[in-house]
C-alpha atoms as a PDB file:
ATOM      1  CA  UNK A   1       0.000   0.000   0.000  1.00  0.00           C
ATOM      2  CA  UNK A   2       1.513   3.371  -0.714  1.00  0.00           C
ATOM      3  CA  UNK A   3       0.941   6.508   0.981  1.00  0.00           C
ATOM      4  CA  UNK A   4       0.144   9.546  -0.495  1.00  0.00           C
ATOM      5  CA  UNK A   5       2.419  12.547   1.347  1.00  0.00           C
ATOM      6  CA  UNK A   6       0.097  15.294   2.790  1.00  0.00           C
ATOM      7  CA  UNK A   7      -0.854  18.032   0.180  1.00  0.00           C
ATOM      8  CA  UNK A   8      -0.244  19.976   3.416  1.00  0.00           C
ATOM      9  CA  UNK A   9       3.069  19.286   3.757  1.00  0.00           C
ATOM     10  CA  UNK A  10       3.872  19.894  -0.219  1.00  0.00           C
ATOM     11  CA  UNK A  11       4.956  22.793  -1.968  1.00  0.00           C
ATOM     12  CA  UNK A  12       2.857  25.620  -2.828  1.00  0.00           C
ATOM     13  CA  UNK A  13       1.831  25.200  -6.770  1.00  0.00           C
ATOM     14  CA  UNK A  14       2.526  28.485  -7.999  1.00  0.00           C
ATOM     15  CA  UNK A  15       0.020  30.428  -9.642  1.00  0.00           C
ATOM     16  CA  UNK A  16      -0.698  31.791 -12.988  1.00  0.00           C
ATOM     17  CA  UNK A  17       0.873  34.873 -14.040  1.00  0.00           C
ATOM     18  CA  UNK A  18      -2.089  36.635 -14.979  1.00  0.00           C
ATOM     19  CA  UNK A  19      -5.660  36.569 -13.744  1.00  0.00           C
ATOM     20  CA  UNK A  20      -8.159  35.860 -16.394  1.00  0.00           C
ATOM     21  CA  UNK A  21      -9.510  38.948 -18.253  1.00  0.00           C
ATOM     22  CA  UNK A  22     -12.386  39.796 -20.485  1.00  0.00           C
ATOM     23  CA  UNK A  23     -11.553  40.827 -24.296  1.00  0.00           C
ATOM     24  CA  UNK A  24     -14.481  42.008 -26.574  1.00  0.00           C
ATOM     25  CA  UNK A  25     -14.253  40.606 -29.856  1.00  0.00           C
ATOM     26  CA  UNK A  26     -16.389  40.464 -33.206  1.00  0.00           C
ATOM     27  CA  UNK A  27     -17.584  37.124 -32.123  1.00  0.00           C
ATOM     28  CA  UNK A  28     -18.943  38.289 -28.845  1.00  0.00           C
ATOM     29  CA  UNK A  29     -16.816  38.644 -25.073  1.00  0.00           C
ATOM     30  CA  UNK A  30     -13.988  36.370 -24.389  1.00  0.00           C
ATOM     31  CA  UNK A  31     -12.502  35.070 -20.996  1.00  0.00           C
ATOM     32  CA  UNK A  32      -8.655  35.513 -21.397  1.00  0.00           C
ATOM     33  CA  UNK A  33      -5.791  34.320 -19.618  1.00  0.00           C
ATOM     34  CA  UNK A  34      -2.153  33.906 -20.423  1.00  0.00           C
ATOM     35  CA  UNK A  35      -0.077  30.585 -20.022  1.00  0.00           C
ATOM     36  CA  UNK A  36       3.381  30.952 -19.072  1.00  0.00           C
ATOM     37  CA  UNK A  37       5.868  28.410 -21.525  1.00  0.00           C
ATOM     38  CA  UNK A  38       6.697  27.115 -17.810  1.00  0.00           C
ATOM     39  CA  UNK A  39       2.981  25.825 -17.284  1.00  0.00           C
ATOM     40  CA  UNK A  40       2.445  24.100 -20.153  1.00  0.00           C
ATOM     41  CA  UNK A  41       2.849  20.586 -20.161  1.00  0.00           C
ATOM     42  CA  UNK A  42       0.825  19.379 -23.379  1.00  0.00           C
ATOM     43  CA  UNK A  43       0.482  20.080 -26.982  1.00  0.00           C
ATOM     44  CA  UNK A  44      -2.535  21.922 -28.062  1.00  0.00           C
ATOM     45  CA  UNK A  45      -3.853  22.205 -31.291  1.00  0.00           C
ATOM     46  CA  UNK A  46      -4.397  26.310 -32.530  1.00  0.00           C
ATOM     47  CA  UNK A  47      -7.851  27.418 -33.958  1.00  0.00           C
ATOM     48  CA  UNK A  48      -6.401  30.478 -35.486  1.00  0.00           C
ATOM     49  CA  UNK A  49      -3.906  28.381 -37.339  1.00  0.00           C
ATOM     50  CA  UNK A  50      -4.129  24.428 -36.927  1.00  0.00           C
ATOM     51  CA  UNK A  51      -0.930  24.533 -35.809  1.00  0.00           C
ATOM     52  CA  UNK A  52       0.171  22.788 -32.407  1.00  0.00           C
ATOM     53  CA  UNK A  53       1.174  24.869 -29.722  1.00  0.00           C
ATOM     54  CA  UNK A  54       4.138  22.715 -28.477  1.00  0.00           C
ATOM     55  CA  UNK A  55       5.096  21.820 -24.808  1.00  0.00           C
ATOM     56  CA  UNK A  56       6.773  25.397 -22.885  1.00  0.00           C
ATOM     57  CA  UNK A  57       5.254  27.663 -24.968  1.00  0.00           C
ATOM     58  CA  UNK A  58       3.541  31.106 -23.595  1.00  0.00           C
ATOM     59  CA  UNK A  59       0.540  31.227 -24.940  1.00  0.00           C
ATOM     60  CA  UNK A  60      -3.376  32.526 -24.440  1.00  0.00           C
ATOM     61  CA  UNK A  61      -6.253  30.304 -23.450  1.00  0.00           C
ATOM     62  CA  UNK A  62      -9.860  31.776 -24.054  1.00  0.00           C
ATOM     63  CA  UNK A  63     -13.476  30.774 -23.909  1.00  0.00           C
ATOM     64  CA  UNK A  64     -16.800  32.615 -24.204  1.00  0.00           C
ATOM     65  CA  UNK A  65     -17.914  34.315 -21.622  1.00  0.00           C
ATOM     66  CA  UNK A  66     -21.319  32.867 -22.154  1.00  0.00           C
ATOM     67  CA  UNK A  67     -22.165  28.842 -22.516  1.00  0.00           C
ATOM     68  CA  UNK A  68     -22.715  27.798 -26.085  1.00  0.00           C
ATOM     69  CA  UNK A  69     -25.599  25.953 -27.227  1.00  0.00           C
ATOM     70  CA  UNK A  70     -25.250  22.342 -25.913  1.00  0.00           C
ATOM     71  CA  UNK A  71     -22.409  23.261 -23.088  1.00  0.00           C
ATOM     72  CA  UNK A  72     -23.227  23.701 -19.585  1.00  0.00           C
ATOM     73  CA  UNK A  73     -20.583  26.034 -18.913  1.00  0.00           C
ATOM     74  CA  UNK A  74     -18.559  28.043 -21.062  1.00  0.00           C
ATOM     75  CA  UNK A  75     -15.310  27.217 -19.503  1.00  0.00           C
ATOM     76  CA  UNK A  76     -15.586  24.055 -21.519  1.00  0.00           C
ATOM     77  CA  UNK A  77     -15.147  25.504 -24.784  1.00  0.00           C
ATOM     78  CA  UNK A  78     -11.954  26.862 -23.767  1.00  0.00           C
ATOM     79  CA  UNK A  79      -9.414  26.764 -26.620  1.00  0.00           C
ATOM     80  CA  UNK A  80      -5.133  27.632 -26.427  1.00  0.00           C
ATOM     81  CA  UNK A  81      -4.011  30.175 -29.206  1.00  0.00           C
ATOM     82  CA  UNK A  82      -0.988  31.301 -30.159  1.00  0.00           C
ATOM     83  CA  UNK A  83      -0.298  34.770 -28.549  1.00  0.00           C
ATOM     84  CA  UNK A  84       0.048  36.407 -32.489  1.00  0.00           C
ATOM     85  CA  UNK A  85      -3.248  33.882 -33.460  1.00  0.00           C
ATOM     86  CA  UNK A  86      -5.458  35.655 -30.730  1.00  0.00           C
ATOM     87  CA  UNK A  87      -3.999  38.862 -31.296  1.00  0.00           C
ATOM     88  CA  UNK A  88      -4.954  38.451 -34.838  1.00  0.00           C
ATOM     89  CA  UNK A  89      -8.723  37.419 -34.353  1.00  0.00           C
ATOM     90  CA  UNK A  90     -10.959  40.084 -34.998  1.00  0.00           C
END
């Protein structure tokens, strides 16, 4: 049986640089936040560009600020952009 050491008695994780943020844009109000290169741990796949966003990159993750048809909450149509892709969506 292993034991788990107490989350208590762990390191602090440290938090994200910047506290998510609203952006208006011509497809209605976004919920921005930035992701450090040091945070990222996965690929991700670009909308703006279909290009992946590789492992340590800085980069944006946004979702409506409202739920989409068929999602309970908006925060599950987040999608991770390129910093120049989100930049560049009107």
């Amino acid at each position: 049986m292993s034991h788990r050491r107490s989350k208590h008695l762990r390191p602090p994780r440290p938090l994200a640089s910047v506290h998510p943020y609203a952006e208006e844009k011509s497809d209605g109000r976004w919920i921005v936040q930035t992701m450090p290169g040091a945070k990222t741990l996965k690929t991700y796949r670009c909308p703006g560009c279909s290009a992946a966003i590789s492992p340590g990159t800085a980069h944006i993750v946004a979702w409506p600020d409202t739920p989409g048809l068929g999602d309970d909450r908006a925060v599950d149509a987040r999608r991770h952009w390129h910093t120049a892709c989100w930049e560049r969506h009107r």
